[in-house]
Protein backbone atom coordinates (compact mmCIF):
# COMPACT_ATOMS: atom_id res chain seq x y z
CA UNK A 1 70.60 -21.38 5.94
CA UNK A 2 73.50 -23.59 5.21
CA UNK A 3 73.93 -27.58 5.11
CA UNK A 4 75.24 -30.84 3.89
CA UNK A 5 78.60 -29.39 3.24
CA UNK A 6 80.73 -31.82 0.94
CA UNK A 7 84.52 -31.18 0.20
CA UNK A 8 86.40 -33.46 -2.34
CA UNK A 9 90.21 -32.60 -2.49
CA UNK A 10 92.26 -33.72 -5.60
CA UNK A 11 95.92 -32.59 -4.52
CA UNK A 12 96.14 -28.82 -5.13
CA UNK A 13 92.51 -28.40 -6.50
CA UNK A 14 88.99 -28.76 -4.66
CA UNK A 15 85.30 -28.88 -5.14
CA UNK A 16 83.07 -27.89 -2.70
CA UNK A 17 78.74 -27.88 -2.33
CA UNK A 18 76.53 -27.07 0.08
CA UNK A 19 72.66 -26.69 0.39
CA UNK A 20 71.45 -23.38 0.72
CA UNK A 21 68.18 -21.65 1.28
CA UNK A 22 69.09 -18.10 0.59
CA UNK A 23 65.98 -14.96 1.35
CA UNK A 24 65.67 -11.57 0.07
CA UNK A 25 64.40 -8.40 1.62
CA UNK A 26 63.67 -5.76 -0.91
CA UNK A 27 64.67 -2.26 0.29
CA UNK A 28 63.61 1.19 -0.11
CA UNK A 29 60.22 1.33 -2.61
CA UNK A 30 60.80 -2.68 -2.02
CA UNK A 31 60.60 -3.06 0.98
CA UNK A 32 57.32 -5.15 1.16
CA UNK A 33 58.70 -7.85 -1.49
CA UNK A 34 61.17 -10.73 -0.87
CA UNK A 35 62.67 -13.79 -3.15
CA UNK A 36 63.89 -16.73 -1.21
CA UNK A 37 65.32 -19.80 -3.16
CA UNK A 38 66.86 -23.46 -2.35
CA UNK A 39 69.31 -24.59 -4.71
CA UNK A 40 73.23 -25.76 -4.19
CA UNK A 41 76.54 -23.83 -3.93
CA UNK A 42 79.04 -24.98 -6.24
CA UNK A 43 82.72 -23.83 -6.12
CA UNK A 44 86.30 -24.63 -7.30
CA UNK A 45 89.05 -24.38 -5.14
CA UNK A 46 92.91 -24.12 -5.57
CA UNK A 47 95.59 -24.57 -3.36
CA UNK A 48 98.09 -21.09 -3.23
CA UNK A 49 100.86 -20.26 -0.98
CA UNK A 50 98.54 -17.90 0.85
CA UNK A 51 96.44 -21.04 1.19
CA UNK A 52 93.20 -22.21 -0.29
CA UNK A 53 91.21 -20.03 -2.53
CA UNK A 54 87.78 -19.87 -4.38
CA UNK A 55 88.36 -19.46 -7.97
CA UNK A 56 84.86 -19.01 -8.83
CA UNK A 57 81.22 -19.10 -7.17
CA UNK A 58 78.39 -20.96 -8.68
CA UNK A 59 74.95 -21.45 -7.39
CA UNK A 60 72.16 -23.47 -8.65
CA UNK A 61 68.78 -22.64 -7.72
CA UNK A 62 66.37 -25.80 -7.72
CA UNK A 63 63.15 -23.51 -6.78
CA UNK A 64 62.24 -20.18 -5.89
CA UNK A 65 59.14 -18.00 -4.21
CA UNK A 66 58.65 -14.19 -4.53
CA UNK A 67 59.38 -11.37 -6.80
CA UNK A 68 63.19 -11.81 -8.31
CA UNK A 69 63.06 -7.72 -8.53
CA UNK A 70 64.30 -7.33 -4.88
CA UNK A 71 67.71 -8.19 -6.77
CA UNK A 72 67.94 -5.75 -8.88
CA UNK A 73 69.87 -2.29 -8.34
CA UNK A 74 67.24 0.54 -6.91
């Protein structure tokens, strides 16, 4: 789930957040665990001549419920 998007543009460069509440299936032999977490998208943007671009991803989890395993490769 996605909200309060906010988008400040400084000429060719941008900073975007938005609230997310991200969840997690585990798969295979985890299939019975999930990880679900609320915490804030934080990118960088830049303005190219194929148009605008996300130079890098950031995300900042404020809390989190669950087993942070389903992440990890099987």
């Amino acid at each position: 789930l996605l909200g309060n998007f906010r988008v400040a543009v400084d000429g060719t460069l941008a900073t975007s957040t938005c609230e997310a509440r991200v969840f997690h299936q585990g798969a295979g032999e985890r299939e019975h665990l999930t990880w679900e977490c609320f915490g804030t998208y934080r990118d960088p943007w830049e303005r190219t001549t194929a148009g605008w671009r996300m130079t890098e991803r950031g995300f900042d989890v404020r809390a989190a419920v669950g087993d942070f395993s389903v992440l990890q490769p099987g």
